[in-house]
Structures are given as C-alpha cells and as structure tokens.
PDB file of N, CA and C in Angstrom:
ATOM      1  N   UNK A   1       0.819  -1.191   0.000  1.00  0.00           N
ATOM      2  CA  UNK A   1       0.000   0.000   0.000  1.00  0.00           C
ATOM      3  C   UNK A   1       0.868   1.262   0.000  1.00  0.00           C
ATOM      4  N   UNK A   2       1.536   1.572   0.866  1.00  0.00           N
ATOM      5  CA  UNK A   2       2.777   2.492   0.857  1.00  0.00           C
ATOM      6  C   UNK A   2       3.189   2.656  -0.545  1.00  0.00           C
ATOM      7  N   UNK A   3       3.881   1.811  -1.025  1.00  0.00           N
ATOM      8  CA  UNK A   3       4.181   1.564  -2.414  1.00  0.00           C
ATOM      9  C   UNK A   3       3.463   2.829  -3.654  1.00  0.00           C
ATOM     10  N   UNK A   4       2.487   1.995  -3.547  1.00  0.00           N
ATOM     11  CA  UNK A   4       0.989   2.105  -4.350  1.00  0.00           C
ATOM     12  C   UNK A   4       1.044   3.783  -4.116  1.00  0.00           C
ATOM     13  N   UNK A   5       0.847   4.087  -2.364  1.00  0.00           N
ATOM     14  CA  UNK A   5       0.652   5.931  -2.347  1.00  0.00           C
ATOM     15  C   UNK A   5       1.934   6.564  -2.905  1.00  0.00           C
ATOM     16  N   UNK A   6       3.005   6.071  -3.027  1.00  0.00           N
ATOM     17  CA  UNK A   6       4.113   6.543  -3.818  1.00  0.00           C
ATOM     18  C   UNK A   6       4.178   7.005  -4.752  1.00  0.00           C
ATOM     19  N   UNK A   7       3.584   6.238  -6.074  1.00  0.00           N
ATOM     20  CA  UNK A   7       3.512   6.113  -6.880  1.00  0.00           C
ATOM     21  C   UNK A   7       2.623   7.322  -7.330  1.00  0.00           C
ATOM     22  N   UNK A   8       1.432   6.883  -6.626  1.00  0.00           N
ATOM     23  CA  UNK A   8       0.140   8.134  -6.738  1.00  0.00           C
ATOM     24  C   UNK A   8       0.668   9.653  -6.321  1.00  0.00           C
ATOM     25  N   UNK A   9       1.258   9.690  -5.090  1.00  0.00           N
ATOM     26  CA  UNK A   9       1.371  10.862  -4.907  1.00  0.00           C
ATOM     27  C   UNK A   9       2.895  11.250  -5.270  1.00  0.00           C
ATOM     28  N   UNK A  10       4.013  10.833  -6.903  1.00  0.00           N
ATOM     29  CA  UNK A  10       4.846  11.210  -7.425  1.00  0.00           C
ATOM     30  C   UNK A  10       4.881  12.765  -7.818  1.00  0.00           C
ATOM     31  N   UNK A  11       3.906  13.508  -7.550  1.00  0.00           N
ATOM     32  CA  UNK A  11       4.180  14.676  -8.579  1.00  0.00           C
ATOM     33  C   UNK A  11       3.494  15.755  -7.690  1.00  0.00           C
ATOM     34  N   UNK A  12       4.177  15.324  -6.012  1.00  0.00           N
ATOM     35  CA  UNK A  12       3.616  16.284  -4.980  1.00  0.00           C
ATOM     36  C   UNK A  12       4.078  17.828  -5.425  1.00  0.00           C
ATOM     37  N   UNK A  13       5.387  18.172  -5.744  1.00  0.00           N
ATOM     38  CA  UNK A  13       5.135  19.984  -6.335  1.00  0.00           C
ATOM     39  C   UNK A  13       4.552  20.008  -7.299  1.00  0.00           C
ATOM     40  N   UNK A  14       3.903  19.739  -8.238  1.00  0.00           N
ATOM     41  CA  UNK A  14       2.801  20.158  -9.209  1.00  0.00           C
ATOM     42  C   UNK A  14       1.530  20.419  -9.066  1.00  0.00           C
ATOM     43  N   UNK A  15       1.426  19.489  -7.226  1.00  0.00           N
ATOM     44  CA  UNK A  15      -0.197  19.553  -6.780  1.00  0.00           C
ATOM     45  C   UNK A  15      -0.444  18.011  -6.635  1.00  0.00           C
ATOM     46  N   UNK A  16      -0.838  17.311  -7.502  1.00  0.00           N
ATOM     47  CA  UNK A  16      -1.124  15.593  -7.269  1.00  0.00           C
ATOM     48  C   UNK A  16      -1.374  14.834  -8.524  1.00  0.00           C
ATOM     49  N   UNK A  17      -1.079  13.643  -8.560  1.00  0.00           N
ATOM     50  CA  UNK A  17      -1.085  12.800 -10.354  1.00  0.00           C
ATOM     51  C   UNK A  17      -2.410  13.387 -10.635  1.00  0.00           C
ATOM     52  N   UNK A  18      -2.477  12.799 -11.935  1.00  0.00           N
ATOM     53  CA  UNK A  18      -3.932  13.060 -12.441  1.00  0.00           C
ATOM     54  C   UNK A  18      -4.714  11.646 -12.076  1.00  0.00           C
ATOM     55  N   UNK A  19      -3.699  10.499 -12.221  1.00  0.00           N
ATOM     56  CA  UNK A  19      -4.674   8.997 -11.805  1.00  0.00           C
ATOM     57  C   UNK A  19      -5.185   9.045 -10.114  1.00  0.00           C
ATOM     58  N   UNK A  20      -4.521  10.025  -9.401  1.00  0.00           N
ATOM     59  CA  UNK A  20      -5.193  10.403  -8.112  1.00  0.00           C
ATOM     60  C   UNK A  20      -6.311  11.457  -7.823  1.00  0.00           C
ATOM     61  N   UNK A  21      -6.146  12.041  -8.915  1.00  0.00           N
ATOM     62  CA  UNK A  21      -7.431  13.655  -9.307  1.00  0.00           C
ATOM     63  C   UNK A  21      -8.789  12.319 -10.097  1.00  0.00           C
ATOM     64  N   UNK A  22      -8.176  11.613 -10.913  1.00  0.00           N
ATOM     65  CA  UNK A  22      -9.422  11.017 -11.336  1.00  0.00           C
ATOM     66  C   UNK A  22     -10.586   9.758 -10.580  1.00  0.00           C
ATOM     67  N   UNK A  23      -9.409   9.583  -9.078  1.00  0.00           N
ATOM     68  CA  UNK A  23      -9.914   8.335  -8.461  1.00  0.00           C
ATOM     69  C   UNK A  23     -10.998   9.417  -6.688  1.00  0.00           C
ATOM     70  N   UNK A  24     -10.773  10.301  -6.934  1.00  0.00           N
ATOM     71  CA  UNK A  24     -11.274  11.438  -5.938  1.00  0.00           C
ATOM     72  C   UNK A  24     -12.801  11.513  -6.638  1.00  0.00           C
ATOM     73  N   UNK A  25     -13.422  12.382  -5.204  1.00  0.00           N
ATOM     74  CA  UNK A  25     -14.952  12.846  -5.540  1.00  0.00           C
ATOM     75  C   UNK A  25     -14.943  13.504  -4.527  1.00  0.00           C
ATOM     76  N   UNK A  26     -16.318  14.273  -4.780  1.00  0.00           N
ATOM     77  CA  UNK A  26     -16.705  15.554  -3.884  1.00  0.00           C
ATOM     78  C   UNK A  26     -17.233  14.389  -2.286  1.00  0.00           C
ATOM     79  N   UNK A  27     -16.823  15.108  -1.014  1.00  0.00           N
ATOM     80  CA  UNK A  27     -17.239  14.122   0.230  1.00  0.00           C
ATOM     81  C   UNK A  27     -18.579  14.562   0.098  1.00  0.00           C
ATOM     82  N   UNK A  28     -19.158  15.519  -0.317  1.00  0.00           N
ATOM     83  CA  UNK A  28     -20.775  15.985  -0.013  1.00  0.00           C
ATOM     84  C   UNK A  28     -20.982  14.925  -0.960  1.00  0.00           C
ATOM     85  N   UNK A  29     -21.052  15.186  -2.638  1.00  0.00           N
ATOM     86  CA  UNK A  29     -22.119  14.395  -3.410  1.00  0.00           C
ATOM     87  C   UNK A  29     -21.547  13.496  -4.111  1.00  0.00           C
ATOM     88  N   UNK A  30     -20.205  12.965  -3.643  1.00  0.00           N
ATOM     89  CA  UNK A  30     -19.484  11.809  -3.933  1.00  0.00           C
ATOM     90  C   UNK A  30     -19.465  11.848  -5.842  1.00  0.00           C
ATOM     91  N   UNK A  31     -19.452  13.057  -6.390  1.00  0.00           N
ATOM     92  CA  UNK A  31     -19.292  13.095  -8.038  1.00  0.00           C
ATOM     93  C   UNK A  31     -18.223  13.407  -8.297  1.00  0.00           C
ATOM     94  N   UNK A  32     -17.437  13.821  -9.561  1.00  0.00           N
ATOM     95  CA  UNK A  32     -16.146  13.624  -9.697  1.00  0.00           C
ATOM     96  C   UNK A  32     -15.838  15.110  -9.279  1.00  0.00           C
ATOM     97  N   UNK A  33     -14.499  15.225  -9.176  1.00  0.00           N
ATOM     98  CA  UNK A  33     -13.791  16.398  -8.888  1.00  0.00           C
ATOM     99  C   UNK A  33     -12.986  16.894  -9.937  1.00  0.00           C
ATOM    100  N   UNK A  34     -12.909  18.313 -10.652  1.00  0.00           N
ATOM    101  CA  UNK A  34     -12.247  18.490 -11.769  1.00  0.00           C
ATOM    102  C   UNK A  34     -10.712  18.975 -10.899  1.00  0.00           C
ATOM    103  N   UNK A  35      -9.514  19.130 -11.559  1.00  0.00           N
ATOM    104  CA  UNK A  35      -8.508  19.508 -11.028  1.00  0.00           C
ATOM    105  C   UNK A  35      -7.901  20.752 -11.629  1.00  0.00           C
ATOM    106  N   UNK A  36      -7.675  21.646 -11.025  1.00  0.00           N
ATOM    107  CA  UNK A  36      -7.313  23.343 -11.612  1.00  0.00           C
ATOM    108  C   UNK A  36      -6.332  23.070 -11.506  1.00  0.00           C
ATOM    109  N   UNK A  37      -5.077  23.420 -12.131  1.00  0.00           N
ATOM    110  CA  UNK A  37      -3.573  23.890 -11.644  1.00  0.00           C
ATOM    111  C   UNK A  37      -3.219  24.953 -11.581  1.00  0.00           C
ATOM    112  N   UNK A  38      -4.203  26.177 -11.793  1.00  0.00           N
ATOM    113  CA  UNK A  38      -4.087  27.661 -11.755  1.00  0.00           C
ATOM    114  C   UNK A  38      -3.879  27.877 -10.385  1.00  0.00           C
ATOM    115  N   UNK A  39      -5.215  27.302  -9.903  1.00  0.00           N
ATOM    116  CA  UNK A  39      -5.487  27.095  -8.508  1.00  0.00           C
ATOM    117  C   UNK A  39      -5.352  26.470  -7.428  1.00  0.00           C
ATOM    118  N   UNK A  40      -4.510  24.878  -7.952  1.00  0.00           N
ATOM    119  CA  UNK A  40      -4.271  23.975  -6.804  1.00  0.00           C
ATOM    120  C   UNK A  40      -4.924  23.991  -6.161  1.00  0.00           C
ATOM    121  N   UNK A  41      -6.408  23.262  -6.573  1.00  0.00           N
ATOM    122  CA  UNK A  41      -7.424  22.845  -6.255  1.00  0.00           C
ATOM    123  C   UNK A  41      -8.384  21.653  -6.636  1.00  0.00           C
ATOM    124  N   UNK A  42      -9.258  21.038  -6.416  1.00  0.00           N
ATOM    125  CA  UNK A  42      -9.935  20.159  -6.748  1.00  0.00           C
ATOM    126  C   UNK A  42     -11.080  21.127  -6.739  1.00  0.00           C
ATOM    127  N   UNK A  43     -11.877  20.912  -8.034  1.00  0.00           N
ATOM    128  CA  UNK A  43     -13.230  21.883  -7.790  1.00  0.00           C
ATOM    129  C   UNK A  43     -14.373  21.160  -7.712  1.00  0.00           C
ATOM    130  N   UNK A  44     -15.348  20.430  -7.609  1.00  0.00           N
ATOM    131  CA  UNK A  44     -16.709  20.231  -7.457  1.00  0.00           C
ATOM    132  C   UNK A  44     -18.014  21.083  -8.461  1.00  0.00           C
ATOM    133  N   UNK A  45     -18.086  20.741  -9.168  1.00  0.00           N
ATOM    134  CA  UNK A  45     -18.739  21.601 -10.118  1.00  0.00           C
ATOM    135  C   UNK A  45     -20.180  21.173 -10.009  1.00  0.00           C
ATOM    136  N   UNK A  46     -20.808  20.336  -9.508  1.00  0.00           N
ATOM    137  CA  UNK A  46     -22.195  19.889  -9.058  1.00  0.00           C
ATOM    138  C   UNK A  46     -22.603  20.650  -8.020  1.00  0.00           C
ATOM    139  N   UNK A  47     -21.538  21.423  -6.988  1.00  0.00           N
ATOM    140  CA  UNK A  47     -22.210  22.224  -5.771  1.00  0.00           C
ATOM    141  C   UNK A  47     -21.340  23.066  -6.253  1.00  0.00           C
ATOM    142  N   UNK A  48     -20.177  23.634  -6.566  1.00  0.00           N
ATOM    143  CA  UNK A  48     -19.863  24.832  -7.022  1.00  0.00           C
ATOM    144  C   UNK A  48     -18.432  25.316  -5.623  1.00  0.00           C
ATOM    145  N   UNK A  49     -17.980  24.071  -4.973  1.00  0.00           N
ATOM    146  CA  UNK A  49     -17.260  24.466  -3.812  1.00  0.00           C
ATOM    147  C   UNK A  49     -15.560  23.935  -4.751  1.00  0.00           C
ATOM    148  N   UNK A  50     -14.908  24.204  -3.878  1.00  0.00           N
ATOM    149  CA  UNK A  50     -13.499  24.173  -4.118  1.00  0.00           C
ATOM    150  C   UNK A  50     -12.501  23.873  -3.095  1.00  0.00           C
ATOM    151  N   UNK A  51     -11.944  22.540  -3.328  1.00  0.00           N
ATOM    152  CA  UNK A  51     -10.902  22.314  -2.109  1.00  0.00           C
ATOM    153  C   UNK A  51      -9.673  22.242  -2.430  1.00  0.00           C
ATOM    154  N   UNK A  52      -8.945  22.698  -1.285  1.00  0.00           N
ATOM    155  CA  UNK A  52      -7.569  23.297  -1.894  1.00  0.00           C
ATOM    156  C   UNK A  52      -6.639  22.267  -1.840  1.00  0.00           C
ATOM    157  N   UNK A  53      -5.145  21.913  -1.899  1.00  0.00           N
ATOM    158  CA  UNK A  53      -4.552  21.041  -2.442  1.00  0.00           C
ATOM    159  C   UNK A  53      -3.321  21.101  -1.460  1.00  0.00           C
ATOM    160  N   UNK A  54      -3.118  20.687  -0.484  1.00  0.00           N
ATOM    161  CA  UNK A  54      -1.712  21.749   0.278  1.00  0.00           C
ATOM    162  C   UNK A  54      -0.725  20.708   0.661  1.00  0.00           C
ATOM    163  N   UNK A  55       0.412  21.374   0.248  1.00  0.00           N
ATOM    164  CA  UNK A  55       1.644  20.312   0.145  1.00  0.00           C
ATOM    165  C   UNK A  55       1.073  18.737  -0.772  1.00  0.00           C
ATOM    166  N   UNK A  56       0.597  18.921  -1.576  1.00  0.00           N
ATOM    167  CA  UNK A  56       0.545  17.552  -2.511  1.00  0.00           C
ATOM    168  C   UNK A  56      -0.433  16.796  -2.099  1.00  0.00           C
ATOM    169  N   UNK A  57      -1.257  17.295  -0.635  1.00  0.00           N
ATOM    170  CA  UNK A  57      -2.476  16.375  -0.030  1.00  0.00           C
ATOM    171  C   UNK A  57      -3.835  17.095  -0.172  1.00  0.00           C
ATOM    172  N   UNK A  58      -5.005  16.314  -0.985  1.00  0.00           N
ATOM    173  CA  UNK A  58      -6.354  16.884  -1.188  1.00  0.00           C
ATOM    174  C   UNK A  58      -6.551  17.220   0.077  1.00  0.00           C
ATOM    175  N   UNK A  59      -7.399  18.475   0.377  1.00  0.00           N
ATOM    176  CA  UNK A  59      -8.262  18.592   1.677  1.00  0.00           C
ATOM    177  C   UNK A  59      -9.759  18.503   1.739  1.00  0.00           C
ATOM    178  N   UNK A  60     -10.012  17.266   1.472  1.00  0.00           N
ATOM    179  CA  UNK A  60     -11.234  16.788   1.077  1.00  0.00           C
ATOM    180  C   UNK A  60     -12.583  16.895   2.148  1.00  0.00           C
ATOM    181  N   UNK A  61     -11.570  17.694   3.121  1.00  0.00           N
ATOM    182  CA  UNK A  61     -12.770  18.062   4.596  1.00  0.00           C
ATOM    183  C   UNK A  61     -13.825  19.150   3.896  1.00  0.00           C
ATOM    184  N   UNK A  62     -15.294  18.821   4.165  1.00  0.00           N
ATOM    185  CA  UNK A  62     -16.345  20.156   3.603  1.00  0.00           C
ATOM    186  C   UNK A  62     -15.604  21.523   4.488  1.00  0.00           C
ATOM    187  N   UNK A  63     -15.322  21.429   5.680  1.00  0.00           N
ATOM    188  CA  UNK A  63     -15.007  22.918   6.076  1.00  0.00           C
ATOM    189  C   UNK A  63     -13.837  23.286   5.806  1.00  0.00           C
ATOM    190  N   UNK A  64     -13.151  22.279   4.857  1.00  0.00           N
ATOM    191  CA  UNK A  64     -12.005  23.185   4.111  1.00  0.00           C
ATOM    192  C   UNK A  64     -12.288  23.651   2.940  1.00  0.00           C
ATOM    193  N   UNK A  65     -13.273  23.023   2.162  1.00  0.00           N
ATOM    194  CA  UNK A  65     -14.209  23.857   1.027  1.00  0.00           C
ATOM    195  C   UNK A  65     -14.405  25.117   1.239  1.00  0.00           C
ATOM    196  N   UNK A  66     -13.879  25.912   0.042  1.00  0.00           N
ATOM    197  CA  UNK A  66     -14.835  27.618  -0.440  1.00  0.00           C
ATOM    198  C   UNK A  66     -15.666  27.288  -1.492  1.00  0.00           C
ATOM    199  N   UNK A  67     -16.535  27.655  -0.643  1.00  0.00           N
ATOM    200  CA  UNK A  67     -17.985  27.876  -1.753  1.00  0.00           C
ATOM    201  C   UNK A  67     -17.692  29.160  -3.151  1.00  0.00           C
ATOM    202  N   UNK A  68     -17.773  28.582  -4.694  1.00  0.00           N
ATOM    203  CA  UNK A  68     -17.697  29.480  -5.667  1.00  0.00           C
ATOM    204  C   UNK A  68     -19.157  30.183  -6.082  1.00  0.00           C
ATOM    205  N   UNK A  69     -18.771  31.532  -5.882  1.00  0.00           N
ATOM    206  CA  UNK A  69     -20.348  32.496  -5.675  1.00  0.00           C
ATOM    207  C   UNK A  69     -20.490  32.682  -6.984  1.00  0.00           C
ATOM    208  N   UNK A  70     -20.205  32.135  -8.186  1.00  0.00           N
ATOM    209  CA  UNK A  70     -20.691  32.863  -9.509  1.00  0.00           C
ATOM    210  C   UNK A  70     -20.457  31.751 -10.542  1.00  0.00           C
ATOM    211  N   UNK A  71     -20.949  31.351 -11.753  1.00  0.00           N
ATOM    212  CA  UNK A  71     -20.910  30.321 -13.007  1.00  0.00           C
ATOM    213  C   UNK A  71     -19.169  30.635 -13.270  1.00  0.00           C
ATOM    214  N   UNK A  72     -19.338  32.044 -13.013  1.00  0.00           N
ATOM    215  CA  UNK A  72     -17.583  32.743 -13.789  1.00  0.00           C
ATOM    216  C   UNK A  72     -16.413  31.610 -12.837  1.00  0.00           C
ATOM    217  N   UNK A  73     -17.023  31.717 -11.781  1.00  0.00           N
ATOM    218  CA  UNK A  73     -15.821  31.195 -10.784  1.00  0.00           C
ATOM    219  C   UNK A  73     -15.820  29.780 -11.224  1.00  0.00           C
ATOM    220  N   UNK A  74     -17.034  29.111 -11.308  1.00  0.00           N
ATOM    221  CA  UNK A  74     -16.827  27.741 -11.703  1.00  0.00           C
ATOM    222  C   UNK A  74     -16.137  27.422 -12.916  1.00  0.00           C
ATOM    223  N   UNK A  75     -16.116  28.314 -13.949  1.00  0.00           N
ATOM    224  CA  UNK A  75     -15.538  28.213 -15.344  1.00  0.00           C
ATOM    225  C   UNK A  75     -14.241  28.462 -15.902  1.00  0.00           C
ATOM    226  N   UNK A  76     -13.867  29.479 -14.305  1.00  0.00           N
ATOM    227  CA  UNK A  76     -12.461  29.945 -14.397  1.00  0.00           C
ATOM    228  C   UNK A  76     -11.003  29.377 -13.890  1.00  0.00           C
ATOM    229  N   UNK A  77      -9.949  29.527 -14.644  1.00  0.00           N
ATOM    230  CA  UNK A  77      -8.844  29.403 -13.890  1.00  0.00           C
ATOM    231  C   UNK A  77      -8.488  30.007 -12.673  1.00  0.00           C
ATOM    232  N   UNK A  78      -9.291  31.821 -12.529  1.00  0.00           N
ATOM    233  CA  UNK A  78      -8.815  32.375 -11.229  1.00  0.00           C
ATOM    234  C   UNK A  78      -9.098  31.734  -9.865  1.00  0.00           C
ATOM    235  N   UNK A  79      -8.004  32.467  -8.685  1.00  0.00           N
ATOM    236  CA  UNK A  79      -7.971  31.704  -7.427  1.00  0.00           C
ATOM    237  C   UNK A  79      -9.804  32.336  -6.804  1.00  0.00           C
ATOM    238  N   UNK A  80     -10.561  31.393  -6.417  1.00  0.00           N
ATOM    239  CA  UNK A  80     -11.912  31.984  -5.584  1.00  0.00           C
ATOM    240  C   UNK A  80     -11.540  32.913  -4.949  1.00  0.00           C
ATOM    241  N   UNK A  81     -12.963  34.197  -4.784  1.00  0.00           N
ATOM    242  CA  UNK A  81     -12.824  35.004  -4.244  1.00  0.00           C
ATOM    243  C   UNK A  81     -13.323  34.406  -3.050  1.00  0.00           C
ATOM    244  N   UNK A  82     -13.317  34.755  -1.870  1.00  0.00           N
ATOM    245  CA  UNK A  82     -13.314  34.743  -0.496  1.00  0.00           C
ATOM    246  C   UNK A  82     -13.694  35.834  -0.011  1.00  0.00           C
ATOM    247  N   UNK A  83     -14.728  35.685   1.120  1.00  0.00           N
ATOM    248  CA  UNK A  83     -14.781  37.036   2.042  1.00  0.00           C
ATOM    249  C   UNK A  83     -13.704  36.956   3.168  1.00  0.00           C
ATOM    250  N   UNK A  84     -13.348  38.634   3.466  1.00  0.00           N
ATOM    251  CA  UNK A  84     -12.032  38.585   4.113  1.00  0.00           C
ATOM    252  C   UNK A  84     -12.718  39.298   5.402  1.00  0.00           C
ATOM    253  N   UNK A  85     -13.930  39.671   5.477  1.00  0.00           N
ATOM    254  CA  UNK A  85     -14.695  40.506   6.544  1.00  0.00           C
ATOM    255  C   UNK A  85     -14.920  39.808   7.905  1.00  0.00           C
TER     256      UNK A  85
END
C-alpha cells in the first residue's frame, strides 16, 4: 500500500497525479472532482465548492471547502474570491 501511495502521490510539487485527481470525488455528493492547476485545487462543479490542495495532499474536509459564488468562478482558472470581513 505504501508503495501504491508513492507512486500516486509522485508529482507532490505540481499539486497531485492526475490517476489520483481522477480516483477522488466531492465528500458531499461523492461526483467527480475536476482539477485546476491555476489554482491547486480540486473543484466540485455539481455544488460549485473548491478544495484546496496543500503540500501535494487533497483537503477533502467540507469545512475546508470555499464555496464558488458565480458560473464565472466555476468556469475559471482564477484563485476563488473569499470574504475577508
């Protein structure tokens, strides 16, 4: 198993393989997750949230999700806006 996560997680500064982006899903609605590299993120495009990617490990926790407030955000390379208030 070790092995196996080796392998998968080879290309920790880029963010994470793609055979590990394609074996992922959203924890809310368990559908696939697209992978940004603008953003070093996994996005969720069925609820519109975005989880971030840190040091080469998905953060697949919902309260590490940002919710994307607009179609633009879902469509875009830019990093989500966030409230900072």
């Amino acid at each position: 198993m070790v092995r196996r996560s080796g392998v998968l997680l080879k290309k920790v500064a880029a963010g994470i393989s793609s055979r590990l982006a394609e074996i992922l899903v959203c924890p809310l609605t368990k559908q696939p997750l697209r992978m940004c590299d603008k953003t070093n993120s996994l996005i969720s495009d069925s609820i519109g949230v975005s989880y971030p990617i840190v040091d080469g490990i998905p953060r697949l926790v919902p309260s590490d999700g940002i919710i994307l407030h607009s179609d633009q955000d879902l469509n875009s390379s830019d990093p989500p806006q966030t409230n900072s208030s």
